[in-house]
Each structure stands twice: as C-alpha cells, then as structure tokens.
Protein backbone atom coordinates (compact mmCIF):
# COMPACT_ATOMS: atom_id res chain seq x y z
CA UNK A 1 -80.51 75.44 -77.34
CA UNK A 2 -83.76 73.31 -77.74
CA UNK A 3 -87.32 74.22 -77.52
CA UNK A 4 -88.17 77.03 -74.70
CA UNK A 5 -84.65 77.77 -73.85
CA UNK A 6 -84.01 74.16 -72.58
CA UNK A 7 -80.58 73.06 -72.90
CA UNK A 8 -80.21 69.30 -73.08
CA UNK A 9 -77.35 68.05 -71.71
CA UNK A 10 -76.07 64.73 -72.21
CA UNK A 11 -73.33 62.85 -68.96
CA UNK A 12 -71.76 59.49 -68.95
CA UNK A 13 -71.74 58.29 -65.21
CA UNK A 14 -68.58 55.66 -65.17
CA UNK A 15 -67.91 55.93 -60.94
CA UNK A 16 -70.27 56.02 -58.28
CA UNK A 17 -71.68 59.65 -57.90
CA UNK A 18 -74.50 62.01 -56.53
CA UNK A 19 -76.32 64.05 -58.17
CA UNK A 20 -79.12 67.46 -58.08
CA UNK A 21 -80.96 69.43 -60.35
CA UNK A 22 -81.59 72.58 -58.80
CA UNK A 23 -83.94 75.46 -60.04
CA UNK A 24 -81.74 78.30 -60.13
CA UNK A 25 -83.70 81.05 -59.25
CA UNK A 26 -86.27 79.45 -56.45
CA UNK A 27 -83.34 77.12 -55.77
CA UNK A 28 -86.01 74.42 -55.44
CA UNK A 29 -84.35 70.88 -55.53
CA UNK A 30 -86.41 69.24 -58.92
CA UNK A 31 -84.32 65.94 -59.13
CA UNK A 32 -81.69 64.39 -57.05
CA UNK A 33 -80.54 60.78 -57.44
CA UNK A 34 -77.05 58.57 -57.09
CA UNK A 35 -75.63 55.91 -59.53
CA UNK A 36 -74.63 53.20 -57.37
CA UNK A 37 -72.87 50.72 -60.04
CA UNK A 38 -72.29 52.29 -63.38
CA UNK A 39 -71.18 49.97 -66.81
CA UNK A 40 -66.96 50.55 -66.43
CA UNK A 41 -66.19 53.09 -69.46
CA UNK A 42 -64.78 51.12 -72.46
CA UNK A 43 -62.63 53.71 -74.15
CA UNK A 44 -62.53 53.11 -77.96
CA UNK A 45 -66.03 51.08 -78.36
CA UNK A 46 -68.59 53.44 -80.94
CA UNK A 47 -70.60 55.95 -79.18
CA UNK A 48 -74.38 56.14 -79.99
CA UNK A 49 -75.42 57.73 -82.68
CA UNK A 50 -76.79 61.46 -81.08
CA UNK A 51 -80.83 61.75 -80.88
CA UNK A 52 -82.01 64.06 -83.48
CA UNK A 53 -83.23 67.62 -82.75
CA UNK A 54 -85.31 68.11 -85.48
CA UNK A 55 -86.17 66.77 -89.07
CA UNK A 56 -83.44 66.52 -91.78
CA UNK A 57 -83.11 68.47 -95.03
C-alpha cells in the first residue's frame, strides 16, 4: 500500500476499452476515459523495469 492508503495499480490496455474511476463512498465519477488504439501486446518482449517505491538499502 503506498503513502495515505493509496494503492497504485498498474493495467496494460491491449484492445479498445472504457474506463471509470469512481469514489467509492460519494460514488463521485473522478476519471473516466477510453483507449481507442492501443500498441498490440507483444508477448515475450522485457517488461519495464517497476518504478521504485522508496529508496534502496
């Protein structure tokens, strides 16, 4: 869990889809969007290296 209980959450969008970010308890609508023509997944290529949460020991 990150910084003030926000969870960061991390989605690959390969198709054409909607999407919403809803506030759960007002149920107040804070982002909505679509991805029209994602990059085709290309299964086997490296993923990116993950963004660091914090410093390293």
């Amino acid at each position: 869990m990150g910084i003030s209980g926000v969870i960061e959450v991390e989605a690959t969008f390969d198709r054409p889809c909607g999407f919403l970010t809803v506030h759960r308890t007002s149920r107040l609508a804070l982002a909505a969007g679509r991805v029209t023509d994602p990059e085709p997944y290309r299964e086997g290529e490296d993923e990116e290296e993950p963004l660091s949460s914090g410093p390293t020991p």
